[in-house]
N, C-alpha and C. Protein backbone atom coordinates (compact mmCIF):
# COMPACT_ATOMS: atom_id res chain seq x y z
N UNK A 1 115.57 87.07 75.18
CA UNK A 1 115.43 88.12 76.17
C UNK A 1 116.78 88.37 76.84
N UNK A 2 116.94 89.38 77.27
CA UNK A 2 118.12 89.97 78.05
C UNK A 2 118.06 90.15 79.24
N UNK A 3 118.89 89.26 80.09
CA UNK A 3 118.43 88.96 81.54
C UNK A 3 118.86 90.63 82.08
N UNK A 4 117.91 90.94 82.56
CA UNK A 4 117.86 92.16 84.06
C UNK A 4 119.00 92.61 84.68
N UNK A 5 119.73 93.60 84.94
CA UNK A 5 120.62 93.43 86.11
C UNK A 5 119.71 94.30 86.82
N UNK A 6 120.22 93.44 87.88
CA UNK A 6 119.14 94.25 89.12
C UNK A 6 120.30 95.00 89.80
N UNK A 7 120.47 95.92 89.80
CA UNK A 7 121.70 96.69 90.15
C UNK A 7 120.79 96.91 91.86
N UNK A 8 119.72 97.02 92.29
CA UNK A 8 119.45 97.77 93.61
C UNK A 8 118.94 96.45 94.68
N UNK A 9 119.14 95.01 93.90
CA UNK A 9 118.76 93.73 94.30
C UNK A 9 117.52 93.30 94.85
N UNK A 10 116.20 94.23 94.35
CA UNK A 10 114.66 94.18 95.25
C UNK A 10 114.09 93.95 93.67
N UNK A 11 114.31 93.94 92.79
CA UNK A 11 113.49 93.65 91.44
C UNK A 11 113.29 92.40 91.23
N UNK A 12 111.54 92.45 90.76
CA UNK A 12 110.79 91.06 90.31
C UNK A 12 111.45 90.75 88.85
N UNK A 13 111.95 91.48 88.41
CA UNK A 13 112.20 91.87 86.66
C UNK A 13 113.37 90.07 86.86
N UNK A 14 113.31 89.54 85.83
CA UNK A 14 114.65 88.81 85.42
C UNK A 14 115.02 88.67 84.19
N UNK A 15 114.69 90.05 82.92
CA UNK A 15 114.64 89.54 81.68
C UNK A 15 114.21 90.42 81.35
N UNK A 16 114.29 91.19 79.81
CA UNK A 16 113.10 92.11 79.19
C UNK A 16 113.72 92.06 77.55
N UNK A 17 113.11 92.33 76.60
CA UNK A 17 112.97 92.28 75.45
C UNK A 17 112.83 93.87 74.56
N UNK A 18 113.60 94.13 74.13
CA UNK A 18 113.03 96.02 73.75
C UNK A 18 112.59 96.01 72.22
N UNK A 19 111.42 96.28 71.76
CA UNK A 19 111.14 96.39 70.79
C UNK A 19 110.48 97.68 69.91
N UNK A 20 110.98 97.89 68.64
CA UNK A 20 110.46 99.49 68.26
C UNK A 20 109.03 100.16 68.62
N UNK A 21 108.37 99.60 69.53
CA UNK A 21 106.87 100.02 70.32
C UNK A 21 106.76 99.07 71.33
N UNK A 22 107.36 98.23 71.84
CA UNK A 22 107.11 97.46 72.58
C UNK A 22 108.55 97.25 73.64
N UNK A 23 107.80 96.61 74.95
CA UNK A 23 109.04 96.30 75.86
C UNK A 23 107.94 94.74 76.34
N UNK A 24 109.01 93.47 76.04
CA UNK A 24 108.87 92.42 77.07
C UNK A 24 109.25 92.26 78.32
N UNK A 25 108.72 92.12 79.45
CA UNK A 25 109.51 92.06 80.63
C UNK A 25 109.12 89.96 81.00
N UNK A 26 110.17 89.77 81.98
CA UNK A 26 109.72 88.58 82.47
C UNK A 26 110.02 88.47 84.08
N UNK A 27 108.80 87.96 84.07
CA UNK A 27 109.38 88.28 86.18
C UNK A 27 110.00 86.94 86.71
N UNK A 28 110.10 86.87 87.67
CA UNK A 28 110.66 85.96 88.27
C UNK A 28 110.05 84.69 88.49
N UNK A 29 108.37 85.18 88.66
CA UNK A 29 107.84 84.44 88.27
C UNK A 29 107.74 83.54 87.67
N UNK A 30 107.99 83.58 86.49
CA UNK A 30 108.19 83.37 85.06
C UNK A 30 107.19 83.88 84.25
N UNK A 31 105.78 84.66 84.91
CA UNK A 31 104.91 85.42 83.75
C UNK A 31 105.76 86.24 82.87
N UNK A 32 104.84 86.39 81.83
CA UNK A 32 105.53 87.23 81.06
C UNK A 32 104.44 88.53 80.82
N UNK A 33 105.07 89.78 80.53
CA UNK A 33 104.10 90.70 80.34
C UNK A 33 104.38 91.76 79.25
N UNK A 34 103.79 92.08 78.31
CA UNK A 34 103.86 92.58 77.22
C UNK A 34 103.46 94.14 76.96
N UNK A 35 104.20 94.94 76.93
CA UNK A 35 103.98 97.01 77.19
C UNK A 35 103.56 97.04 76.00
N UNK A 36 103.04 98.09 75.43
CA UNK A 36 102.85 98.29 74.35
C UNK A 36 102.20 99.52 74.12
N UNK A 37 101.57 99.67 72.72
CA UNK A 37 101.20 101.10 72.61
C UNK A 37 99.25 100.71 73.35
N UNK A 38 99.28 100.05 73.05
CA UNK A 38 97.85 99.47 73.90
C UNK A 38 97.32 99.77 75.39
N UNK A 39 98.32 99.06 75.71
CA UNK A 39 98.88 98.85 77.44
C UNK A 39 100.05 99.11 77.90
N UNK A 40 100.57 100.20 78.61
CA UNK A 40 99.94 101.26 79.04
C UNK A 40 99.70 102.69 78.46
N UNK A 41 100.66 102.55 77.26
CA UNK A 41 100.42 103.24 75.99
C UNK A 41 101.34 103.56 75.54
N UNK A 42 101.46 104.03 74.28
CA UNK A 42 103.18 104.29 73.32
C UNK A 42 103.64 105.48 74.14
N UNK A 43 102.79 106.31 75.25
CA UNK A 43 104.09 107.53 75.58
C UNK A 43 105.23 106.72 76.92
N UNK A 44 103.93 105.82 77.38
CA UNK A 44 104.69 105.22 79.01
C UNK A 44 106.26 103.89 77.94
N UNK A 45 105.48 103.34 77.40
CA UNK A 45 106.88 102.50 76.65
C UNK A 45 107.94 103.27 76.41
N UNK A 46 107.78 104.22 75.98
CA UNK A 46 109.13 105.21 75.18
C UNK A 46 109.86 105.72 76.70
N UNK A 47 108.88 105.92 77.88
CA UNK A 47 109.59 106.54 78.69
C UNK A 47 110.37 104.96 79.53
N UNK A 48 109.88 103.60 79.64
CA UNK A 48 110.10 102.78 79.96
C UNK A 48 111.57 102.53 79.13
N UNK A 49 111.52 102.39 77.73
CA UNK A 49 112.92 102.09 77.36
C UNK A 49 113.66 103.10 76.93
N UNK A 50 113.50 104.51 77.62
CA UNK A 50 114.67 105.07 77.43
C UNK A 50 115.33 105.06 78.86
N UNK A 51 114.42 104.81 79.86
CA UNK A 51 115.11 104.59 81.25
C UNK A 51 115.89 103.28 81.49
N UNK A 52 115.67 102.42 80.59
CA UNK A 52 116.52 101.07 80.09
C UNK A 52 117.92 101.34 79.49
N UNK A 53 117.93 102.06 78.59
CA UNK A 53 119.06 102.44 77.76
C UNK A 53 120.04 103.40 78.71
N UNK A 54 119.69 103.92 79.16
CA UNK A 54 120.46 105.08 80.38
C UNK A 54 120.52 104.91 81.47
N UNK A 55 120.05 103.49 81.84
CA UNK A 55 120.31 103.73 83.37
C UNK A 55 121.71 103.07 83.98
């Protein structure tokens, strides 16, 4: 996984994983939580990791 930069310093995020339908995130927690085309569905992932790639 690829640790987070928290560029705005209020994010649970410490980690995420980008995959061709999928995004891993890991919180600080240490849960882990798995996007997908399932949950919350393949249009919200695509918009999730293109706001990854560009931000």
């Amino acid at each position: 996984m690829t640790p987070y930069q928290n560029f705005g310093g209020d994010s649970g995020v410490s980690a995420h994983e980008i995959a061709s339908t999928s995004i891993k995130v890991k919180f600080k927690t240490g849960a882990v939580y798995l996007y997908d085309c399932s949950k919350p569905r393949l249009s919200h992932v695509e918009q999730m990791k293109f706001r990854k790639r560009f931000k």
